[in-house]
N, C-alpha and C. Protein backbone atom coordinates (compact mmCIF):
# COMPACT_ATOMS: atom_id res chain seq x y z
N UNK A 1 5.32 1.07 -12.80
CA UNK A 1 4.36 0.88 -13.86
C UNK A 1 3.00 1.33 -13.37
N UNK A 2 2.42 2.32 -14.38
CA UNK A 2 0.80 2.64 -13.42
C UNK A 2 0.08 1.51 -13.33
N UNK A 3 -1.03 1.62 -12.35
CA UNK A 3 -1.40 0.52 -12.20
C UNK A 3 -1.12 -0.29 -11.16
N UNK A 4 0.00 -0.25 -10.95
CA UNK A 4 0.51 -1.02 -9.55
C UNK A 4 0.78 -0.09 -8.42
N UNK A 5 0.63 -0.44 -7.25
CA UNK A 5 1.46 -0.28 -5.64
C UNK A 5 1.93 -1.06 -5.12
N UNK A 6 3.22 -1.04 -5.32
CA UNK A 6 4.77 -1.88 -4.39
C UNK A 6 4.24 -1.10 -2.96
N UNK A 7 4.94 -2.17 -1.79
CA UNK A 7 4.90 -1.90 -0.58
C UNK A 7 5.93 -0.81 -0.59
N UNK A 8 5.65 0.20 0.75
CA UNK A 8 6.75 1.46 0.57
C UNK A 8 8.06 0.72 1.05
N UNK A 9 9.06 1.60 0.81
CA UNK A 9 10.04 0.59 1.08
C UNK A 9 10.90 2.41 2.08
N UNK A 10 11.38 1.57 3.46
CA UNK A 10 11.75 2.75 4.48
C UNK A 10 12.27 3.04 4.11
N UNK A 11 13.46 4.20 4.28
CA UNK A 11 14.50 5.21 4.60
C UNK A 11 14.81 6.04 5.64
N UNK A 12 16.24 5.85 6.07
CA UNK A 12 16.53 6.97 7.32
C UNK A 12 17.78 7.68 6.64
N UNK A 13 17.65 8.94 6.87
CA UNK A 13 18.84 9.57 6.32
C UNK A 13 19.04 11.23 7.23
N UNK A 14 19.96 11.39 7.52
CA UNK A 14 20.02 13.12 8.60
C UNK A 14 19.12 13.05 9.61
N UNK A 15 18.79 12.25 10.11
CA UNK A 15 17.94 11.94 11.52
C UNK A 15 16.42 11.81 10.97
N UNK A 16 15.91 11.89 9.96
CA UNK A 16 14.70 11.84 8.82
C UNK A 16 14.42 10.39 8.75
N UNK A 17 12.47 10.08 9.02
CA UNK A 17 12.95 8.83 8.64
C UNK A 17 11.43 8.85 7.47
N UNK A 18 11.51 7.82 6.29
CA UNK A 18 10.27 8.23 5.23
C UNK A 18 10.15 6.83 5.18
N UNK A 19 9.38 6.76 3.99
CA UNK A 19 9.40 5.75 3.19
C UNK A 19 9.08 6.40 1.41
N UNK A 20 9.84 5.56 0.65
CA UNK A 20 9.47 6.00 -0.92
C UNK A 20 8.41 4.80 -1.73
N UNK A 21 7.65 5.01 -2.21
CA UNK A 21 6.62 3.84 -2.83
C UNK A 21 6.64 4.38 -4.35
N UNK A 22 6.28 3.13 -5.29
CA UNK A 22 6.18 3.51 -6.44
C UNK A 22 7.36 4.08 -7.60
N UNK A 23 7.21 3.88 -8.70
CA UNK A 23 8.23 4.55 -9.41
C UNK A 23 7.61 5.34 -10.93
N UNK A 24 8.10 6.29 -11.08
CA UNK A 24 8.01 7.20 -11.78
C UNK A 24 8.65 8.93 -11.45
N UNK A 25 8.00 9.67 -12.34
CA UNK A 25 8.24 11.13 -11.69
C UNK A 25 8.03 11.24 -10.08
N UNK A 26 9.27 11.55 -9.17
CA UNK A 26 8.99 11.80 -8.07
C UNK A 26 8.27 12.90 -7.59
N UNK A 27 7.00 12.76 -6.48
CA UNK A 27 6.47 13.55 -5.38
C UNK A 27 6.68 13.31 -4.68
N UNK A 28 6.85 14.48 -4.15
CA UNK A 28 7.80 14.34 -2.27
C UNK A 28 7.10 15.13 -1.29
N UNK A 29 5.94 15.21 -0.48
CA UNK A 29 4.91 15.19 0.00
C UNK A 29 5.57 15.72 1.67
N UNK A 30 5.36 16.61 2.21
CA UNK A 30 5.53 17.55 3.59
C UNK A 30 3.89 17.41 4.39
N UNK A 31 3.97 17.03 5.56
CA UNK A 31 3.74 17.17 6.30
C UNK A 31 2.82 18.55 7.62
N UNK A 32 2.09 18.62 7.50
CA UNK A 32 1.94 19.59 8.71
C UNK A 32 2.35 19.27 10.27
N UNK A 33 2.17 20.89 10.87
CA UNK A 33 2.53 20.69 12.17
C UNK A 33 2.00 19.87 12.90
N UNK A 34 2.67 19.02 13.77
CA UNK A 34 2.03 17.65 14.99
C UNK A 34 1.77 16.66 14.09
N UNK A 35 1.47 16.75 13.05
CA UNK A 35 1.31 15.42 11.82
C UNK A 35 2.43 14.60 11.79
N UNK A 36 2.59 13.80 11.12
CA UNK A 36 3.65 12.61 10.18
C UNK A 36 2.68 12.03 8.64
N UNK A 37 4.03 11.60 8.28
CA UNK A 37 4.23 11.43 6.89
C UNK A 37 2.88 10.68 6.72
N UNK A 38 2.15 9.99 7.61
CA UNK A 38 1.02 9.19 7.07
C UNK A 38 -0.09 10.13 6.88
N UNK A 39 0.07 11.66 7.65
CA UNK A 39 -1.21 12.00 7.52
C UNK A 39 -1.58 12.93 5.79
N UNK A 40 -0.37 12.68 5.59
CA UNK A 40 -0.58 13.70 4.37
C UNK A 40 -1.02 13.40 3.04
N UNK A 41 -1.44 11.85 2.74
CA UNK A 41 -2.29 11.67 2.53
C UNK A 41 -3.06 10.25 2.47
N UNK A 42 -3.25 10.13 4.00
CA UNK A 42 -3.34 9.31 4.66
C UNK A 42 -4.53 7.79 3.74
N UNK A 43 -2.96 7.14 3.39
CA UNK A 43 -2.71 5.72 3.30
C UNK A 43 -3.07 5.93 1.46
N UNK A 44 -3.60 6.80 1.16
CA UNK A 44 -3.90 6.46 -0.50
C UNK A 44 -2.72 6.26 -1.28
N UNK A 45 -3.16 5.55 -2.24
CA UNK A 45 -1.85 4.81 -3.35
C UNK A 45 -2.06 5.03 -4.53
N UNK A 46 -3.11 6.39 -4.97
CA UNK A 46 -3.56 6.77 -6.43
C UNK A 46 -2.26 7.27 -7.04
N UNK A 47 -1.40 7.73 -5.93
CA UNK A 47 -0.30 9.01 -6.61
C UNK A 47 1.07 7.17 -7.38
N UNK A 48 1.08 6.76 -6.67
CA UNK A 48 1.88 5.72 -7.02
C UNK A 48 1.25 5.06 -8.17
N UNK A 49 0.14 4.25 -7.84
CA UNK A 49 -0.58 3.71 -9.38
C UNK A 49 -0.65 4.27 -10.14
N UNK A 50 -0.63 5.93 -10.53
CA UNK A 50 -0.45 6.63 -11.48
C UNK A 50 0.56 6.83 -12.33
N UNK A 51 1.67 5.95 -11.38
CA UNK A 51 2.56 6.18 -12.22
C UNK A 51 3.80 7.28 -11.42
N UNK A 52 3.91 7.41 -10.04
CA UNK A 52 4.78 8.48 -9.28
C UNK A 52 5.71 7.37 -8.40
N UNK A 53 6.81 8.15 -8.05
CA UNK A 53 7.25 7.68 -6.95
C UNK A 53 6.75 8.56 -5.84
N UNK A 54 6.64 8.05 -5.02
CA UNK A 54 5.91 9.15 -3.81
C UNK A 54 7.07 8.93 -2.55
N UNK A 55 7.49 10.05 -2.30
CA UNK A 55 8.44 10.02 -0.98
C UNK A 55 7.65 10.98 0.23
N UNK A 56 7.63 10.14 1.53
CA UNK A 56 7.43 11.18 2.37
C UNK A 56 8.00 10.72 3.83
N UNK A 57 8.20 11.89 4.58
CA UNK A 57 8.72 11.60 5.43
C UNK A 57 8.49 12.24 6.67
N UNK A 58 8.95 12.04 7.96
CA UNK A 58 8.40 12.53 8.77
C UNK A 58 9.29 13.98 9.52
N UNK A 59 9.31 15.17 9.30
CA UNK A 59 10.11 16.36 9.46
C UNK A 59 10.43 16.47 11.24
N UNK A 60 11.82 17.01 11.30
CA UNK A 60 12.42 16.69 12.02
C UNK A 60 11.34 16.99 13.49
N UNK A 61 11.95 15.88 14.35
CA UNK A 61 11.33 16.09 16.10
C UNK A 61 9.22 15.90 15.64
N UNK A 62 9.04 14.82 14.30
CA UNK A 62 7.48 14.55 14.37
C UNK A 62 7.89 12.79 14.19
N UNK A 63 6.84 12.05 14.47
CA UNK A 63 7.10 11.26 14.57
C UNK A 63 7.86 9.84 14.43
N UNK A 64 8.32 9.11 13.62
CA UNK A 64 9.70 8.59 14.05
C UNK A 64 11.04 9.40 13.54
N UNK A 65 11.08 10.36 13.07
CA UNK A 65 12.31 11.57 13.19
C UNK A 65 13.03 11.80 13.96
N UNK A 66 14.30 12.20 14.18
CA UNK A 66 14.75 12.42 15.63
C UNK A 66 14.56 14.03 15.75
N UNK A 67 14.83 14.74 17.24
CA UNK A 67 14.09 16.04 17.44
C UNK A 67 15.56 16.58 16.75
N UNK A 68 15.61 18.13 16.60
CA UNK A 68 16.24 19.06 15.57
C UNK A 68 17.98 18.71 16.65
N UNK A 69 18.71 18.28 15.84
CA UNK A 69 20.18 18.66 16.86
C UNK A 69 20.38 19.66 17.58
N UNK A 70 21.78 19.45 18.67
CA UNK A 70 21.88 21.07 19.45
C UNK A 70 22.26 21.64 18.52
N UNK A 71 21.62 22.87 19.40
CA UNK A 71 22.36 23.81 18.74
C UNK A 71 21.51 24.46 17.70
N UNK A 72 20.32 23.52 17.28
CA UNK A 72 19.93 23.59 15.79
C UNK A 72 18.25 23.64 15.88
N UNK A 73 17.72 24.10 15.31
CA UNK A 73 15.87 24.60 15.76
C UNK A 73 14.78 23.82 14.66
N UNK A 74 13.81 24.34 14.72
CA UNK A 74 12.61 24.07 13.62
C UNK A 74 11.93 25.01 12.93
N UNK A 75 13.31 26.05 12.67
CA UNK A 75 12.80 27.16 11.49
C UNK A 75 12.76 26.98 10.40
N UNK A 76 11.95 27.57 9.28
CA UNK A 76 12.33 26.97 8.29
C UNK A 76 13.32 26.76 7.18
N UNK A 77 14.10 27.78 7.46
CA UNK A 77 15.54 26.87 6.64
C UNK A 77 16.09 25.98 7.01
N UNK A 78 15.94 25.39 8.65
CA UNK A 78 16.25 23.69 8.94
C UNK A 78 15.36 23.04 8.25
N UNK A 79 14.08 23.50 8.60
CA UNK A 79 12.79 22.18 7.65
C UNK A 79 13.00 22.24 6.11
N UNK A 80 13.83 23.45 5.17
CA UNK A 80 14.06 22.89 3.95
C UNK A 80 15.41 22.31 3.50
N UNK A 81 16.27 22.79 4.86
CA UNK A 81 17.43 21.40 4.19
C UNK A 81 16.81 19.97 4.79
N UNK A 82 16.14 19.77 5.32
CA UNK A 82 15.66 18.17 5.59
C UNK A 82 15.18 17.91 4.33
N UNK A 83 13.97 19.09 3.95
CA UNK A 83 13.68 18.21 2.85
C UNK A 83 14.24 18.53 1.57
N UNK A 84 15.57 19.19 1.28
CA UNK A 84 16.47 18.73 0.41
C UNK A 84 17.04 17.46 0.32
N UNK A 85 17.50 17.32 1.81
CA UNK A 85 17.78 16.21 2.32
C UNK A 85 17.39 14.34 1.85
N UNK A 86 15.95 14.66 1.84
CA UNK A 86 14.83 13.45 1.29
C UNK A 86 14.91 13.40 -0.49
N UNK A 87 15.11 14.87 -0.67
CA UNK A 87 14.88 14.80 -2.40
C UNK A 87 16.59 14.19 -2.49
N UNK A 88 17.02 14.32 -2.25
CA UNK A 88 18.89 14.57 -2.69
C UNK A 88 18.79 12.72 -2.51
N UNK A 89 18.77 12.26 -1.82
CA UNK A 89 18.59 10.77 -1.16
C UNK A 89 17.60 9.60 -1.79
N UNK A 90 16.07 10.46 -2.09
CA UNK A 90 15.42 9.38 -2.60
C UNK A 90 14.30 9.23 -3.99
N UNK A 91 14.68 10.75 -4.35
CA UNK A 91 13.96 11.24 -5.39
C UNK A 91 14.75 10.66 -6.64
N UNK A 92 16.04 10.78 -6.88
CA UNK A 92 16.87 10.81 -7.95
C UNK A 92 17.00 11.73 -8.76
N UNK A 93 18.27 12.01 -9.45
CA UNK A 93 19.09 13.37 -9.91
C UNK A 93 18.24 13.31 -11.27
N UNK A 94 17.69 12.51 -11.77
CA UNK A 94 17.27 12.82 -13.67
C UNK A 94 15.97 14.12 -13.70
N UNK A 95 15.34 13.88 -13.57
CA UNK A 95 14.11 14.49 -12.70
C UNK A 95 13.26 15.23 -11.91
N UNK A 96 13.45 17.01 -12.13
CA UNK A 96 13.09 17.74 -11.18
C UNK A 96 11.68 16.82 -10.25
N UNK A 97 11.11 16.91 -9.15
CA UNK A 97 10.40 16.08 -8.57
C UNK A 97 9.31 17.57 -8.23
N UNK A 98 8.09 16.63 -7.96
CA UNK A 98 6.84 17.51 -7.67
C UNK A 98 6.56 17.96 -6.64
N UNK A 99 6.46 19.06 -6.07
CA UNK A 99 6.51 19.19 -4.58
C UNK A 99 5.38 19.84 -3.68
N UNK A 100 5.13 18.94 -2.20
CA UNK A 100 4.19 19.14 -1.83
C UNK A 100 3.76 19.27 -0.27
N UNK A 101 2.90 19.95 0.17
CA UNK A 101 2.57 19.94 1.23
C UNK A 101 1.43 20.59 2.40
N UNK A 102 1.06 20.26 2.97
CA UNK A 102 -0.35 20.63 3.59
C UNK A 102 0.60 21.76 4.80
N UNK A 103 0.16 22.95 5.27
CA UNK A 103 -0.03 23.83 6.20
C UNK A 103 1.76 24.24 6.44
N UNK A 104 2.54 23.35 8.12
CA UNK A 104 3.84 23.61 7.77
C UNK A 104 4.40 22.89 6.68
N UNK A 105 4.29 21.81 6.13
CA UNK A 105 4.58 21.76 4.76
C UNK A 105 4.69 22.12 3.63
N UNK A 106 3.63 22.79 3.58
CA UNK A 106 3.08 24.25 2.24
C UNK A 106 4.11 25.15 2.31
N UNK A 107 4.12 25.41 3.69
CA UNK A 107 5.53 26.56 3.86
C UNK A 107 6.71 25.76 3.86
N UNK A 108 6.75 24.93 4.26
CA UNK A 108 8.29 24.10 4.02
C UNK A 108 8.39 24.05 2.19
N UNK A 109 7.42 23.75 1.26
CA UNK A 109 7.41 22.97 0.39
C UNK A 109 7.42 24.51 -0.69
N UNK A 110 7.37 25.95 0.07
CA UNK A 110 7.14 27.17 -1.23
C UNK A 110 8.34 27.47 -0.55
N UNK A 111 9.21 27.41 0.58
CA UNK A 111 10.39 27.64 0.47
C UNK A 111 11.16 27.47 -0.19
N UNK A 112 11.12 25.73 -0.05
CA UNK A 112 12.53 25.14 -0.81
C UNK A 112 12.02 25.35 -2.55
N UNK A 113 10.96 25.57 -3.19
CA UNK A 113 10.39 25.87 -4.38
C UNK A 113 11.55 27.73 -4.68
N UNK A 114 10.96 28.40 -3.75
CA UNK A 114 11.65 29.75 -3.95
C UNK A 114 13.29 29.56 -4.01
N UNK A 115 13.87 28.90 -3.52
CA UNK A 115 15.30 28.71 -2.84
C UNK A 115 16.09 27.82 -3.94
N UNK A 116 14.95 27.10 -4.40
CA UNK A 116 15.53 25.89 -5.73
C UNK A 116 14.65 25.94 -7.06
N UNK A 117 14.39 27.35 -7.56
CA UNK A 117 13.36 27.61 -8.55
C UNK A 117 13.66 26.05 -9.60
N UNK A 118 14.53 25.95 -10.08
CA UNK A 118 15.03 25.33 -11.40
C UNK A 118 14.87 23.68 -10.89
N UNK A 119 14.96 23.19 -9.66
CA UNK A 119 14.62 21.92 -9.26
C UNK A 119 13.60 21.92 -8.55
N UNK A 120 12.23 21.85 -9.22
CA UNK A 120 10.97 21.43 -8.84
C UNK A 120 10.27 21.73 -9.82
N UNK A 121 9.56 20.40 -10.27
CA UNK A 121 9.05 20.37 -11.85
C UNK A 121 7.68 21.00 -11.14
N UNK A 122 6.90 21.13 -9.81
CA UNK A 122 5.31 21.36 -9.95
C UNK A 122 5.45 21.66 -8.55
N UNK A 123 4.46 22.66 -7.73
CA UNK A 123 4.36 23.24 -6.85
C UNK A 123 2.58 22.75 -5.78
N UNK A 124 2.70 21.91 -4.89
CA UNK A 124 1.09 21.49 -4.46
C UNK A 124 0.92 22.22 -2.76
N UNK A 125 0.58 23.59 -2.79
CA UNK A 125 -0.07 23.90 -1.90
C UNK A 125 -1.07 23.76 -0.46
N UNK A 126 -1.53 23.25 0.30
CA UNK A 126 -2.85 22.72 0.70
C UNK A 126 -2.56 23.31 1.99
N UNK A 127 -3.97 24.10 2.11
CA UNK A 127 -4.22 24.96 3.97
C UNK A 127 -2.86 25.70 4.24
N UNK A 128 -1.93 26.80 3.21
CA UNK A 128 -1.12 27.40 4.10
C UNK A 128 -1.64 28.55 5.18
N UNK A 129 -1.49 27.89 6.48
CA UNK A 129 -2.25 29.12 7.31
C UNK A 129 -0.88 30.11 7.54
């Protein structure tokens, strides 16, 4: 309901660990490099009181994440099945979800946009270097 912020409530899923807050249209919020999920937009609750669910999480080998399996790296078609991974898990199927992210996120977040045109209702950019 806008207006309100519920405490986030965790998730671990594919070695990923987030938390989702809020309910409404999901945003699912990426991360830059050496960052975690808090810095991206560190601690505000406008996107939830508005009326969002907000998922974010921390991309693989950043902070409580586990590092990339053998065998397996931190290119970015690993960083967009993770965050298929997070949408598939905590976004919910009704609902293309909004997608977002600062620097490697931006690029994590116009990948999986290019790769999944038809599932992602909105595209949020920020510092792709």
């Amino acid at each position: 309901m806008p207006g309100a912020a519920a405490e986030p409530r965790p998730f671990a899923v594919g070695g990923l660990r987030g938390e989702t807050a809020g309910e409404g249209r999901a945003i699912v919020l990426c991360h830059g490099l050496t960052a975690t999920r808090r810095s991206v937009v560190h601690g505000s609750r406008l996107l939830e009181r508005a009326g969002h669910t907000v998922v974010t999480y921390d991309a693989r080998g950043h902070g409580e994440s586990e590092p990339a399996p053998a065998g397996e790296g931190y290119d970015y078609p690993a960083l967009v099945a993770d965050l298929d991974t997070a949408i598939e898990s905590q976004a919910g199927s009704g609902t293309a979800p909004i997608v977002g992210g600062h620097s490697m996120g931006a690029h994590t977040a116009v990948a999986y946009a290019l790769r999944n045109p038809g599932r992602v209702a909105g595209l949020v950019v920020v510092g792709p270097s």
